[in-house]
Structure formats: structure tokens, C-alpha cells
N, C-alpha and C. Protein backbone atom coordinates (compact mmCIF):
# COMPACT_ATOMS: atom_id res chain seq x y z
N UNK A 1 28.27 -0.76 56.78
CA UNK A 1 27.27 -1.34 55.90
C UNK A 1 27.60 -1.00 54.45
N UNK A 2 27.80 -1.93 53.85
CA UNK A 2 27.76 -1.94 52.38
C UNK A 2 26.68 -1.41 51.66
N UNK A 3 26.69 -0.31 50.37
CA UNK A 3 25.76 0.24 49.82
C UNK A 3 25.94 -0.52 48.48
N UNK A 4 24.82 -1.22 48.06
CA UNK A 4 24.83 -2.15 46.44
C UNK A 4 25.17 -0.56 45.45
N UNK A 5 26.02 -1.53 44.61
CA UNK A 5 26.37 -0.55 43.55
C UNK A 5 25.00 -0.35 42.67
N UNK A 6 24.42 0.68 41.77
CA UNK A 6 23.75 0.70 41.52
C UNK A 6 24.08 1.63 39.79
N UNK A 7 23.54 0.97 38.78
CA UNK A 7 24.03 2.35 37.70
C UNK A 7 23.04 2.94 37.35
N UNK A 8 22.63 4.42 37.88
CA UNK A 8 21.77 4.97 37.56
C UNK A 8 21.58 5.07 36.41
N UNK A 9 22.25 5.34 35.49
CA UNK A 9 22.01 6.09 34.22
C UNK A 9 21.64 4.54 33.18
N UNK A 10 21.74 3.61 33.75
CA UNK A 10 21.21 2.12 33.25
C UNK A 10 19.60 2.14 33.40
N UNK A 11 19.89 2.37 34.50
CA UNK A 11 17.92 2.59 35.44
C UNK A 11 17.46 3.36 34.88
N UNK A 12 17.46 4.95 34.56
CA UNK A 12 17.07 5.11 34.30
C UNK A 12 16.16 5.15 32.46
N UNK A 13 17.35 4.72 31.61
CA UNK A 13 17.37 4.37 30.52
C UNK A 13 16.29 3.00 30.45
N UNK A 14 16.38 2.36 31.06
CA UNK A 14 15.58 1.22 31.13
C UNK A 14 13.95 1.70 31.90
N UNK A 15 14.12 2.49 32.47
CA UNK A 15 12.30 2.95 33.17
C UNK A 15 11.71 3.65 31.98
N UNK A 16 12.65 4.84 31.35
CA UNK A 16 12.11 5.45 30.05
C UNK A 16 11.34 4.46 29.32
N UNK A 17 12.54 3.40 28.68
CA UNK A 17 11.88 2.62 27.45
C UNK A 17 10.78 1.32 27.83
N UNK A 18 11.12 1.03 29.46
CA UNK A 18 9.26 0.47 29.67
C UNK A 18 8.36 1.42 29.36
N UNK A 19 8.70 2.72 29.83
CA UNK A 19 7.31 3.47 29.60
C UNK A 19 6.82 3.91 28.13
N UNK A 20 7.64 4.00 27.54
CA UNK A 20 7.12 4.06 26.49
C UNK A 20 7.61 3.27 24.80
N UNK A 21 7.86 1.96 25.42
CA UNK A 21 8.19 1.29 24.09
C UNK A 21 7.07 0.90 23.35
N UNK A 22 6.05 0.71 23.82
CA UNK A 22 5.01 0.15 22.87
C UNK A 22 4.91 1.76 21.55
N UNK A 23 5.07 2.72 21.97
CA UNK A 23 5.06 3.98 21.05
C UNK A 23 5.72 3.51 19.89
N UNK A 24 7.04 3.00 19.75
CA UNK A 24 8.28 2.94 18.68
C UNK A 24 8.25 1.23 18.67
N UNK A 25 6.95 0.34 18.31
CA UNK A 25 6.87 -0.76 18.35
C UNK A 25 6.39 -0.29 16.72
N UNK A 26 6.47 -1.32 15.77
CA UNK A 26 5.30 -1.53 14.55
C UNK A 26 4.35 -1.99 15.22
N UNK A 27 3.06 -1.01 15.20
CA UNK A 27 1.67 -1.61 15.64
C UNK A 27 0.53 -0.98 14.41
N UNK A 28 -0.39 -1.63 14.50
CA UNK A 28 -1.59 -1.12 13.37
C UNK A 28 -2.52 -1.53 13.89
N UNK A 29 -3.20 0.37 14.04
CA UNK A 29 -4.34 0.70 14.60
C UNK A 29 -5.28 0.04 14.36
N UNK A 30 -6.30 -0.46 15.05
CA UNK A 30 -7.25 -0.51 14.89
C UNK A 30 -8.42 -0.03 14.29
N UNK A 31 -8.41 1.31 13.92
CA UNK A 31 -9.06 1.93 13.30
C UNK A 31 -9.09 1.81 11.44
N UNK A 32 -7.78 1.52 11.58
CA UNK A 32 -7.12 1.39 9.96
C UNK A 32 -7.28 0.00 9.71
N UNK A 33 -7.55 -0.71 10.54
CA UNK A 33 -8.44 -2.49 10.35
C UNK A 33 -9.39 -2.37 9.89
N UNK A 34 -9.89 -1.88 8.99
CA UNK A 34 -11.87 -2.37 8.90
C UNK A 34 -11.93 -2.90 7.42
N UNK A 35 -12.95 -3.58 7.15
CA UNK A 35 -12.97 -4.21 6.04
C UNK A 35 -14.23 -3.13 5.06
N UNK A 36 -13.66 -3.00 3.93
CA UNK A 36 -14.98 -1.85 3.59
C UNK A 36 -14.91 -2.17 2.26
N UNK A 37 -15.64 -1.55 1.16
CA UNK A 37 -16.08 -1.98 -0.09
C UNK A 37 -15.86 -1.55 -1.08
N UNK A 38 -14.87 -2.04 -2.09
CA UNK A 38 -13.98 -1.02 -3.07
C UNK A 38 -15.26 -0.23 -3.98
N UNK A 39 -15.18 0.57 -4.36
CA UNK A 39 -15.72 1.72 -5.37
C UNK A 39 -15.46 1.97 -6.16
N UNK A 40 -14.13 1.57 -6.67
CA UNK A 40 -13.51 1.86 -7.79
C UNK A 40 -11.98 1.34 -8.26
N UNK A 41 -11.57 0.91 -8.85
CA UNK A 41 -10.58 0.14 -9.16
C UNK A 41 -10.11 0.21 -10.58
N UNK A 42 -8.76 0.51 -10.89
CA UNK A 42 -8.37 0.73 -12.56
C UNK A 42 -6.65 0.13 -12.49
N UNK A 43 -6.21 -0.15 -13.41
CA UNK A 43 -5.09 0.19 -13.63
C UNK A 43 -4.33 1.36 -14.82
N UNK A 44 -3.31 1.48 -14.25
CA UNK A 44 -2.88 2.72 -15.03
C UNK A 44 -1.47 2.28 -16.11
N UNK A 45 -1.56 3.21 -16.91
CA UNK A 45 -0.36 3.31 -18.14
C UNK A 45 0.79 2.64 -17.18
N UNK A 46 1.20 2.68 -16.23
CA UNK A 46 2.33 1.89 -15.07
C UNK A 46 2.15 0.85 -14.70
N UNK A 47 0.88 0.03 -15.17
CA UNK A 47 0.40 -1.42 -14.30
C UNK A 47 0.67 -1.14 -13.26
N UNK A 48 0.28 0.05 -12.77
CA UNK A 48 -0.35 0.08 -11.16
C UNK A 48 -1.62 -0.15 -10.51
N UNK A 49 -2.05 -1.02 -9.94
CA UNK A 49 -3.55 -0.91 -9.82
C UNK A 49 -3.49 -0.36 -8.59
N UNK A 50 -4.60 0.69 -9.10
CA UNK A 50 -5.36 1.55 -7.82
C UNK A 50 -6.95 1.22 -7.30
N UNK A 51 -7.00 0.84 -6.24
CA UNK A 51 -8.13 1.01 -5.74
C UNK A 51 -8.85 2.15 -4.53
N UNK A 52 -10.20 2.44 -4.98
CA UNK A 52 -10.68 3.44 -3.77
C UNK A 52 -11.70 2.34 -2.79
N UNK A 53 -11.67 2.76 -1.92
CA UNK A 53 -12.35 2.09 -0.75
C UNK A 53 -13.57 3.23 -0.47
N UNK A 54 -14.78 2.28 0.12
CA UNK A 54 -16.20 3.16 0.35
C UNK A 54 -15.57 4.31 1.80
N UNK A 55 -14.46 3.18 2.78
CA UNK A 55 -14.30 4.02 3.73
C UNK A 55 -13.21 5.47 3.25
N UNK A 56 -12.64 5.80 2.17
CA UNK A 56 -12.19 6.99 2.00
C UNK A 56 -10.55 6.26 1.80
N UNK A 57 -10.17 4.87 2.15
CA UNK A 57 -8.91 4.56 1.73
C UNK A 57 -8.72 4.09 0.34
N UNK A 58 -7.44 4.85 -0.28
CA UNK A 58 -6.94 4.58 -1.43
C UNK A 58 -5.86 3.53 -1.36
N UNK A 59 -5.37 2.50 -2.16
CA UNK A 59 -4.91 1.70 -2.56
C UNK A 59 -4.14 1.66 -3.30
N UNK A 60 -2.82 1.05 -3.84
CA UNK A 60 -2.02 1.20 -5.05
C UNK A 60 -1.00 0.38 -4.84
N UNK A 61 -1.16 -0.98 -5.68
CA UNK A 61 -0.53 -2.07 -5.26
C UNK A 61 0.26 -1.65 -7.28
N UNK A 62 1.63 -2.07 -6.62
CA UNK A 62 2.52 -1.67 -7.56
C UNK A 62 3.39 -3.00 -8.33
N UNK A 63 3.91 -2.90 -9.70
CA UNK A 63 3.93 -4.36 -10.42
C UNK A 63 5.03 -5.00 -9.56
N UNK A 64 5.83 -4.20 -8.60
CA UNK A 64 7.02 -4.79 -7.97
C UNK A 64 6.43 -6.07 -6.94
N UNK A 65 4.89 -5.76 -6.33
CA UNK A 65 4.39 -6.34 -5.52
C UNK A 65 4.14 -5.44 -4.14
N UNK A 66 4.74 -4.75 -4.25
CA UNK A 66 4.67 -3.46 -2.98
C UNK A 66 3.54 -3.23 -3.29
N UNK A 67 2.46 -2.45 -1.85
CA UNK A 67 1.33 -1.72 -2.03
C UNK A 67 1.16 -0.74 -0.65
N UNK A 68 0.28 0.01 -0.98
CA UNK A 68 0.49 1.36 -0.37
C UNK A 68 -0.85 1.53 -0.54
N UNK A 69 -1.16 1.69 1.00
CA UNK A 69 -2.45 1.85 1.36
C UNK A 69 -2.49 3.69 2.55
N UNK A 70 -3.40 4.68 1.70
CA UNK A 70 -3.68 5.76 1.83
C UNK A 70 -5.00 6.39 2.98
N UNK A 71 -5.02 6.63 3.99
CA UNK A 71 -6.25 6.96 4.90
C UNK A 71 -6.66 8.53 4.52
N UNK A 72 -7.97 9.07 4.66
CA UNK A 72 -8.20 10.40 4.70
C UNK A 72 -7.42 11.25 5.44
N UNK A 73 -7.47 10.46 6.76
CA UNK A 73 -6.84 11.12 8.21
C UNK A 73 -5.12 11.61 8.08
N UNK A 74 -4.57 11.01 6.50
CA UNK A 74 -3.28 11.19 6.40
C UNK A 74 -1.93 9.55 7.28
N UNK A 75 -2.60 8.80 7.89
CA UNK A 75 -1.96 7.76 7.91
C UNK A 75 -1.96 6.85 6.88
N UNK A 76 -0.51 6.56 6.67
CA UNK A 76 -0.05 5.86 5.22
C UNK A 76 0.54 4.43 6.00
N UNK A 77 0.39 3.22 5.22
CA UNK A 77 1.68 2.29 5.19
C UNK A 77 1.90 1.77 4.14
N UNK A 78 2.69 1.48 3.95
CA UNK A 78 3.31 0.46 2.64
C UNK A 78 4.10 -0.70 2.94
N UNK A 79 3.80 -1.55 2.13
CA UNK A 79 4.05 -3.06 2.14
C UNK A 79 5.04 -2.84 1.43
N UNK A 80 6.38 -3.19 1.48
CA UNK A 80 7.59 -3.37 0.26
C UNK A 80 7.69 -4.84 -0.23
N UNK A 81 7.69 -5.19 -1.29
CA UNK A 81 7.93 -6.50 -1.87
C UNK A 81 9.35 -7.17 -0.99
N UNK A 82 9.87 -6.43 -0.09
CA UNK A 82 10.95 -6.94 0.67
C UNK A 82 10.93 -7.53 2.12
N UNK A 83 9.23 -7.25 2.46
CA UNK A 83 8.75 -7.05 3.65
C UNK A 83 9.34 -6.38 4.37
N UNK A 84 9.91 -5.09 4.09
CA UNK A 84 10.03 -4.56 4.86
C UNK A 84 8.06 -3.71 5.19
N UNK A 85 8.38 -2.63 6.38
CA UNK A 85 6.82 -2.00 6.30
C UNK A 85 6.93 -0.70 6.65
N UNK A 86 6.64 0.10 6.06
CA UNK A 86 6.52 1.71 6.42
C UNK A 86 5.59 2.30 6.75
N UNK A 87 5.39 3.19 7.85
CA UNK A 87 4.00 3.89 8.35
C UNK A 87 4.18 5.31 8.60
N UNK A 88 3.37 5.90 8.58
CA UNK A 88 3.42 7.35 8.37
C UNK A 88 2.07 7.74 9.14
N UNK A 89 1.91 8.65 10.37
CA UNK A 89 0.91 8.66 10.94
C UNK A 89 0.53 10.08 10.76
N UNK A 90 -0.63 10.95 11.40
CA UNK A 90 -1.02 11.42 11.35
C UNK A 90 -0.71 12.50 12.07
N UNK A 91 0.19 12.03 13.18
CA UNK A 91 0.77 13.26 13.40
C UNK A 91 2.29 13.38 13.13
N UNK A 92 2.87 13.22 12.17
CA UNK A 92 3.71 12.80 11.77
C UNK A 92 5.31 11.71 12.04
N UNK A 93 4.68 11.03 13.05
CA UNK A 93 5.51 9.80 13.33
C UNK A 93 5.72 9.09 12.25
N UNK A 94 6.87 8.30 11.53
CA UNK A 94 7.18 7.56 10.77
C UNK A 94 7.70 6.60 11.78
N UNK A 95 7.34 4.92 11.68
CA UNK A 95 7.81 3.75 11.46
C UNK A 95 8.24 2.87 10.95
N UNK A 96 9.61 2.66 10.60
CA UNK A 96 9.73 1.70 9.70
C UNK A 96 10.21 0.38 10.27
N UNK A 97 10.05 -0.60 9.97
CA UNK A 97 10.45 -1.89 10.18
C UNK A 97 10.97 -2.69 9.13
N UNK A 98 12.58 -2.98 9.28
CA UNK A 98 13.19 -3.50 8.48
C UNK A 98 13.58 -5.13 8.40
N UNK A 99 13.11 -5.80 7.65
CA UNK A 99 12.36 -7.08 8.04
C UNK A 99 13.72 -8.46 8.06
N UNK A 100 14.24 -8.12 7.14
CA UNK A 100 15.79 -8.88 7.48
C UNK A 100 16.42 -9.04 8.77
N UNK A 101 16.84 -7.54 9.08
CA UNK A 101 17.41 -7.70 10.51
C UNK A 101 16.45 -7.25 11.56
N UNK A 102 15.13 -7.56 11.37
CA UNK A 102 13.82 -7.25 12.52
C UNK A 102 14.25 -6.45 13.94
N UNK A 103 14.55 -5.46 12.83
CA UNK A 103 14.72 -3.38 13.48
C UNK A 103 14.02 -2.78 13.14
N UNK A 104 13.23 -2.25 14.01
CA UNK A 104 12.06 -0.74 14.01
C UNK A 104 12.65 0.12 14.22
N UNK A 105 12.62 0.77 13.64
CA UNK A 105 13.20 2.29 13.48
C UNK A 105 11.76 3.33 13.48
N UNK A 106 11.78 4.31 14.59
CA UNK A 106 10.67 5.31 14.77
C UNK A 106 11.54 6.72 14.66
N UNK A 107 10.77 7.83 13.74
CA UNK A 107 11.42 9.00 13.70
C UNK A 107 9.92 9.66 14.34
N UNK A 108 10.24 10.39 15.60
CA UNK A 108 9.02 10.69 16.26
C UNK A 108 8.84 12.15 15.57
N UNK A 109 7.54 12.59 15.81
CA UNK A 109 7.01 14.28 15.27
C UNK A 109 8.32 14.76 15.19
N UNK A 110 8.99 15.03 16.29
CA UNK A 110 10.04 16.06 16.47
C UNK A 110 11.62 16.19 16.00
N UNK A 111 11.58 14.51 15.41
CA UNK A 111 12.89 14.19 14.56
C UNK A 111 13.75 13.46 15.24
N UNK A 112 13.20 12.45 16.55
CA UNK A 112 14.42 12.05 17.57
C UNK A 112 14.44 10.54 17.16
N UNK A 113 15.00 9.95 16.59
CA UNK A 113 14.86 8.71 16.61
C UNK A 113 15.93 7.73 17.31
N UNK A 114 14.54 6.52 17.36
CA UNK A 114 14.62 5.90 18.43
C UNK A 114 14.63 4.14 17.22
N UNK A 115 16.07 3.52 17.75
CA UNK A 115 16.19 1.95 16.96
C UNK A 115 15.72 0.71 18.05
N UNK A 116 15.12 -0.14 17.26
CA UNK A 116 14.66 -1.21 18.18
C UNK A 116 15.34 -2.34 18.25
N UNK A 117 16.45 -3.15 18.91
CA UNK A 117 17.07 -4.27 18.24
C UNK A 117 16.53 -5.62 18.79
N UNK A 118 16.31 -6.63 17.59
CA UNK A 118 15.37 -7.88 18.04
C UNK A 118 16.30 -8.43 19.69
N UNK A 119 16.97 -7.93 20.02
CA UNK A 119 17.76 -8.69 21.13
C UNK A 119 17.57 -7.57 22.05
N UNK A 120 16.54 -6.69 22.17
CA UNK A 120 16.03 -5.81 23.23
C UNK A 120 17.35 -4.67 23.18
């Protein structure tokens, strides 16, 4: 009886990243969705305009067109005038997504990073 060849180390590489690809996906929380009511708004000696939000998020849309939006909780993202998008979470995961060649790049808490390529 013939035994099917099988490549483990394929399998298993592939069970890992079902289980946890949505982690090292660009996603935005839900929590960081809400619509709330600026409080305050200026621009500065940089033509940067800053805004504060009632919910505790700061704002700072920059003359390049980039903006950078600030949470209490310490989660950051920024919009680059390149579309690219950067995120910075709270427990210190960084995401970036590089919008040309639509690659996510995740540097997890612990420094291991993990590349996403649009062709899986």
C-alpha cells in the first residue's frame, strides 16, 4: 500500500497562519469607530491642525495631508498622504500596511514579524 506523500512542515505552516491570520491583517477596532464631538481645534506655527475629541481622541492632520489620530488607551494610526496606514496598539503591536504593493507588515509585542503578500 502506497502512503500519499505528505509535507509536513507545509501543513503545518499553513494550520498556524489559519489560526491566526486575522491577528497580522490591517483591521480597525471597533471601539476606535465612534463618532464624537470635537472640543477644540487650532492650528499651529506648522499649519498643523490639531483637533481634541469629547471622547479623549486627539487629532493632527498635517499640511502633507497625512493625519494621525491619538486614543487615551495609547492606540495610534496614521493616514500617510501615500496611503500607506500605520497602527500602533496598545499592547504594543505595530501594523503597517503598505499600500502600493498591498503588504501588511505586523511587528508583534515581542518583535517577531510577520509579512502579508496580496497573493497569500
Amino acid at each position: 500500500m502506497t502512503q500519499p506523500k505528505v509535507n509536513l512542515e507545509q501543513s503545518i505552516i499553513s494550520i498556524n497562519f489559519e489560526i491566526s491570520k486575522e491577528d497580522y491583517h490591517m483591521v480597525f477596532p471597533q471601539k476606535y469607530n465612534t463618532t464624537s464631538q470635537i472640543i477644540e481645534e487650532h492650528t499651529t506655527s506648522e499649519n498643523k491642525t490639531v483637533r481634541f475629541y469629547a471622547c479623549g481622541k486627539k487629532e493632527i492632520i498635517f499640511p502633507t495631508g497625512a493625519r494621525r489620530e491619538s486614543h487615551p488607551d495609547g492606540y495610534q494610526v496614521i493616514f500617510f498622504d501615500n496611503n500607506d496606514i500605520r497602527q500602533h496598539f496598545p499592547d504594543k503591536k505595530i501594523v503597517y500596511y503598505f499600500s502600493d504593493q498591498k503588504i501588511t507588515q505586523t511587528i508583534t509585542e515581542n518583535g517577531e514579524k510577520i509579512v502579508l503578500f496580496p497573493n497569500g
